[in-house]
Each structure stands twice: as structure tokens, then as C-alpha cells.
PDB file of N, CA and C in Angstrom:
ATOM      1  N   UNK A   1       0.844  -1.210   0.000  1.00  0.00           N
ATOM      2  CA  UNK A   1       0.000   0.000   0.000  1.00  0.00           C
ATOM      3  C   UNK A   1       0.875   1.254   0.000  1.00  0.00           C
ATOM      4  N   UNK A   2       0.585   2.785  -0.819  1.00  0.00           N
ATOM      5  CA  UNK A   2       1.326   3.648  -0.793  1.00  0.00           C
ATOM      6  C   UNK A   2       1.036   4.137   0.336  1.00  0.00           C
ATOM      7  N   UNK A   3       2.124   4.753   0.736  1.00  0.00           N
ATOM      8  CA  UNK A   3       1.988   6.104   2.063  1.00  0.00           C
ATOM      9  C   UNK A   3       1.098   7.382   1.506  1.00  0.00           C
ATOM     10  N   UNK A   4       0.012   7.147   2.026  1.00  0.00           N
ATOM     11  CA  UNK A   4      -0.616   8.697   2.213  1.00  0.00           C
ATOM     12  C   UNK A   4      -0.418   9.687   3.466  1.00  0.00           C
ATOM     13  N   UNK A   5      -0.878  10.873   2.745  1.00  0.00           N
ATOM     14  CA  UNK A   5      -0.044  11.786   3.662  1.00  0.00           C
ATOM     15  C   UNK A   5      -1.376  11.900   5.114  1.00  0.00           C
ATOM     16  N   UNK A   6      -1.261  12.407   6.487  1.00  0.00           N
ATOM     17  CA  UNK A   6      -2.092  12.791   7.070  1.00  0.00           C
ATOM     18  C   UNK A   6      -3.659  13.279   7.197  1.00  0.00           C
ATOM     19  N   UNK A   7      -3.074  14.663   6.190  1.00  0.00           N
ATOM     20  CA  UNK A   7      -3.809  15.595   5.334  1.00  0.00           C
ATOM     21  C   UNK A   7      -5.140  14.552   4.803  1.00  0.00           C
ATOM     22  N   UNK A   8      -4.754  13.519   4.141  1.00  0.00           N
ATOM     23  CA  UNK A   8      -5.766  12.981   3.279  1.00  0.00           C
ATOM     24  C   UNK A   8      -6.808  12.345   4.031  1.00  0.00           C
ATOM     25  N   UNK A   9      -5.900  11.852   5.234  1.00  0.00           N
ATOM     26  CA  UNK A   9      -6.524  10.681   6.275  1.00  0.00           C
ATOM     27  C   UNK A   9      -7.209  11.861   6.900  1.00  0.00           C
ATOM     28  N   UNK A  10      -7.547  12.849   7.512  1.00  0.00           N
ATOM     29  CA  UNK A  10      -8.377  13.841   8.108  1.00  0.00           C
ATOM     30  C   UNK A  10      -9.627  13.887   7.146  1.00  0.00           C
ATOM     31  N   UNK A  11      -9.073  14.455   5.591  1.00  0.00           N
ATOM     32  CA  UNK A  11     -10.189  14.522   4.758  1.00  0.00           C
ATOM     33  C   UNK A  11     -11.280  13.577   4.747  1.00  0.00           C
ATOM     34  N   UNK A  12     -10.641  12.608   4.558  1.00  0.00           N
ATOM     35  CA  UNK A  12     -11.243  11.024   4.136  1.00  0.00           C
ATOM     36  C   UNK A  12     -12.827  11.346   5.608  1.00  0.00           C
ATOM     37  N   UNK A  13     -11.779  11.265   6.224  1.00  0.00           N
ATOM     38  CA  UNK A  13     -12.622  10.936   7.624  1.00  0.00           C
ATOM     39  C   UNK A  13     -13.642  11.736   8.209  1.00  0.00           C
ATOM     40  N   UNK A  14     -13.255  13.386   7.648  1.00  0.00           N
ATOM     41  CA  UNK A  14     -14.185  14.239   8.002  1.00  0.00           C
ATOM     42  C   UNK A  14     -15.363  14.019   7.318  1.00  0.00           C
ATOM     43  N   UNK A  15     -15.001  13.989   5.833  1.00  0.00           N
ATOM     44  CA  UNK A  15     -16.348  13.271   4.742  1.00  0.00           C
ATOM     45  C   UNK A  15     -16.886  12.083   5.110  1.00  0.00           C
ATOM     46  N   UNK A  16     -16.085  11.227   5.675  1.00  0.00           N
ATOM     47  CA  UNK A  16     -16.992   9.936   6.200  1.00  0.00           C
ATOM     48  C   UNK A  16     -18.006  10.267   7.254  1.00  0.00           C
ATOM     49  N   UNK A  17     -17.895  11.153   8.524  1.00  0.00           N
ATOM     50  CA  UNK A  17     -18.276  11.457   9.338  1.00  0.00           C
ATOM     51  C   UNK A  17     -19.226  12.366   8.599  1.00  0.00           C
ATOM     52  N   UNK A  18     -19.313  13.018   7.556  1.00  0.00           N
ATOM     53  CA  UNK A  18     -20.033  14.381   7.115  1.00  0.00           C
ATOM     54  C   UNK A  18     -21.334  13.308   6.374  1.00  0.00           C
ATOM     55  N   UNK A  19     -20.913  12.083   5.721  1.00  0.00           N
ATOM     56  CA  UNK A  19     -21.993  11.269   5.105  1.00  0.00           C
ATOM     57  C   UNK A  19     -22.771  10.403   6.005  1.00  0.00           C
ATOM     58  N   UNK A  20     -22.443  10.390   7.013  1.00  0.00           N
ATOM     59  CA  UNK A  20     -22.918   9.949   7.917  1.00  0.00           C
ATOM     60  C   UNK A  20     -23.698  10.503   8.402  1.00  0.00           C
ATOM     61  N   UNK A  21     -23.803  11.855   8.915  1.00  0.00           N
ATOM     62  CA  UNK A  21     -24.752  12.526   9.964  1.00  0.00           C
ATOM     63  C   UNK A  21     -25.981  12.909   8.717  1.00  0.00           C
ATOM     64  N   UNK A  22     -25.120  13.544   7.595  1.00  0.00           N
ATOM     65  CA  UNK A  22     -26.604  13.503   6.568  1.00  0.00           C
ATOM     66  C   UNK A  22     -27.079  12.310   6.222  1.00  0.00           C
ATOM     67  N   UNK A  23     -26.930  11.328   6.193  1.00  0.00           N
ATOM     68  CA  UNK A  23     -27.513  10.156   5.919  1.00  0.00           C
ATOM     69  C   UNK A  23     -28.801  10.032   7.518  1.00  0.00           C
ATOM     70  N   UNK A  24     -28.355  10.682   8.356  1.00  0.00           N
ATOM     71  CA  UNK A  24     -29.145  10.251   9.851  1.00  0.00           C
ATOM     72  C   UNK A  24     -29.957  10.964   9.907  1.00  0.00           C
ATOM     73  N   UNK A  25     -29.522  12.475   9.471  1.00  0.00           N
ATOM     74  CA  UNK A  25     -30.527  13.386   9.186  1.00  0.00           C
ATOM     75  C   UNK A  25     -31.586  13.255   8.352  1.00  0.00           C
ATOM     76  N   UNK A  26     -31.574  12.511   6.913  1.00  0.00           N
ATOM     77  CA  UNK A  26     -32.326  12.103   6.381  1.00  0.00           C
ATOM     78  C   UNK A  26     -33.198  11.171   6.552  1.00  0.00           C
ATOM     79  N   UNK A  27     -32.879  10.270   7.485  1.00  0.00           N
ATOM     80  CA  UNK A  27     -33.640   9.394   8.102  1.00  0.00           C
ATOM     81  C   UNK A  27     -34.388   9.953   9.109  1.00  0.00           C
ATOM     82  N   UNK A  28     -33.952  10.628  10.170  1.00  0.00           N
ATOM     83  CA  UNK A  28     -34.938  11.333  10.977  1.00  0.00           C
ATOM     84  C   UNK A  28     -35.875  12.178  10.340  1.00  0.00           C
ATOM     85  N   UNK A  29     -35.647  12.996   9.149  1.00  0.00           N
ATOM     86  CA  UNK A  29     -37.029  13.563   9.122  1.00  0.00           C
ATOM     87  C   UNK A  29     -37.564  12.579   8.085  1.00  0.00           C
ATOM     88  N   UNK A  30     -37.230  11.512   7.503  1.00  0.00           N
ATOM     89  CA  UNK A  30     -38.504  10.722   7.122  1.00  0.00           C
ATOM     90  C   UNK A  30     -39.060   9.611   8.072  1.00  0.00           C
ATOM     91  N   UNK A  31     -38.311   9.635   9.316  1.00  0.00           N
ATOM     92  CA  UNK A  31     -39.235   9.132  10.534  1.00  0.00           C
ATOM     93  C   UNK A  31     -40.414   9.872  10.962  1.00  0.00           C
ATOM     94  N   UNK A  32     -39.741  10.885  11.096  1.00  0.00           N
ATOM     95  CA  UNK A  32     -40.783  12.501  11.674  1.00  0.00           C
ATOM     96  C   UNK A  32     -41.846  12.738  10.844  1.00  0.00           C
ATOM     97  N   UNK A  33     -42.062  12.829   9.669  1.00  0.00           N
ATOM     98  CA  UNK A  33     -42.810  12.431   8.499  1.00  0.00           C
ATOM     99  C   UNK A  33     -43.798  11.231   8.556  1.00  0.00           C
ATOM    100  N   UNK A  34     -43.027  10.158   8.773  1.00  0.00           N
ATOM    101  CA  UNK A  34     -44.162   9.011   9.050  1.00  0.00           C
ATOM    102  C   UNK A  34     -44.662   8.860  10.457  1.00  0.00           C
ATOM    103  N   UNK A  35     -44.468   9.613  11.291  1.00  0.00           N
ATOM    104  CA  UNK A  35     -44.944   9.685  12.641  1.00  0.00           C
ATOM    105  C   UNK A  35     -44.139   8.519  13.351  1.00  0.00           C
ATOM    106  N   UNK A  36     -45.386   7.809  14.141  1.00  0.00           N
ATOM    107  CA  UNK A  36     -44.370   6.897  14.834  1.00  0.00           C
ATOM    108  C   UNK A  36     -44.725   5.583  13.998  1.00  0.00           C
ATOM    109  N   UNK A  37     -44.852   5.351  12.957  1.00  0.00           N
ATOM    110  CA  UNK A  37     -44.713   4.055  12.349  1.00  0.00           C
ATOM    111  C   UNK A  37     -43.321   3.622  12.295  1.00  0.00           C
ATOM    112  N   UNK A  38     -41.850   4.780  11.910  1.00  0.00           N
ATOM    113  CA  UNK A  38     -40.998   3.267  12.149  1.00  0.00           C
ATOM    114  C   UNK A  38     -40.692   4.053  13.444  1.00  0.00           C
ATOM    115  N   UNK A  39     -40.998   3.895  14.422  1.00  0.00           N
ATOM    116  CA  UNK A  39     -40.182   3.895  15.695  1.00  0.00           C
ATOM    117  C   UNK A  39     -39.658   3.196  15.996  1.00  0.00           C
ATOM    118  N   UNK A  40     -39.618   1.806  15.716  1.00  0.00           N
ATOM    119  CA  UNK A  40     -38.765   0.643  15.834  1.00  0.00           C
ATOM    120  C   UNK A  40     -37.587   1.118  15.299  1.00  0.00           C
ATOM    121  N   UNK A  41     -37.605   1.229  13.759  1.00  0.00           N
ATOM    122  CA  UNK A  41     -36.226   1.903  13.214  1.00  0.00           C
ATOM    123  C   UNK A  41     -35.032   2.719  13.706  1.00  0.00           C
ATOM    124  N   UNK A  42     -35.858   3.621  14.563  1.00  0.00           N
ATOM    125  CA  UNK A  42     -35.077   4.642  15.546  1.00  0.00           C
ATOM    126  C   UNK A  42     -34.861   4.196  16.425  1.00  0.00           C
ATOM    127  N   UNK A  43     -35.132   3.377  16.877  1.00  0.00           N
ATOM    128  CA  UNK A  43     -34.930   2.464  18.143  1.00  0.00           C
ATOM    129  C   UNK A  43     -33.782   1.582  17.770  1.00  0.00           C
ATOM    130  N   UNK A  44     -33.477   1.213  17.044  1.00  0.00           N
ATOM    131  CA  UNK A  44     -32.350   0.603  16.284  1.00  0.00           C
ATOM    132  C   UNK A  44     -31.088   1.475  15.915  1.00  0.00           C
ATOM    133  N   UNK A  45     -31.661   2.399  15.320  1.00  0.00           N
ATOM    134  CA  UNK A  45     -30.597   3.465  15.269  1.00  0.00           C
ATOM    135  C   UNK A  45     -30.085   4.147  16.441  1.00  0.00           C
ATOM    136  N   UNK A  46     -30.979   4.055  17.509  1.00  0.00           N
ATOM    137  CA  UNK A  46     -30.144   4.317  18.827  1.00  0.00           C
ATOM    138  C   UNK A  46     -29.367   3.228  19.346  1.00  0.00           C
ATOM    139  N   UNK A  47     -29.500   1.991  19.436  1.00  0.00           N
ATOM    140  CA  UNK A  47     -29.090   1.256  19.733  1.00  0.00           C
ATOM    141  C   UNK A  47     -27.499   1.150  19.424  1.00  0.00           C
ATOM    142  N   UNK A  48     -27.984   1.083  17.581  1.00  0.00           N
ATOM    143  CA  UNK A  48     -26.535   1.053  17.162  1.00  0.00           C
ATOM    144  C   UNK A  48     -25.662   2.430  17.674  1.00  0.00           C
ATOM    145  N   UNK A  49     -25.689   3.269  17.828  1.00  0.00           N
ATOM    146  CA  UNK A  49     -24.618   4.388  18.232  1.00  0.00           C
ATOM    147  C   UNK A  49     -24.656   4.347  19.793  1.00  0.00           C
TER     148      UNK A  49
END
């Protein structure tokens, strides 16, 4: 594997972390949207974090 520099490994990670919270965000308001039909879902998603 090549050596990458630091720099990249921050990037990488901030965008991983940045696709992440919009991905959660998007899920919460189409929970909020369907009321409490998936509350299970969110209940899962708490779980996991």
C-alpha cells in the first residue's frame, strides 16, 4: 500500500463522518414524516450508536 499523507486521512474521515450525519438526518425527518410508524427503526438506530 502507498503512504498517504495525514492531510488525506483527516479529509477522508471528516467526509466519512459528514456522510454519515446527513444520511441520519435524512432518516430522521422521514421518521418525523411518518410519525411513529418506524419507531422501531429509531430504536435501532439508537441502539446502534
Amino acid at each position: 500500500m502507498p503512504q498517504l499523507s495525514p492531510l488525506f486521512w483527516v479529509f477522508s474521515s471528516l467526509m466519512v463522518v459528514f456522510l454519515l450525519m446527513s444520511m441520519m438526518v435524512v432518516f430522521y425527518e422521514k421518521s418525523v414524516n411518518l410519525n411513529k410508524f418506524d419507531l422501531s427503526k429509531v430504536q435501532m438506530m439508537k441502539w446502534c450508536w
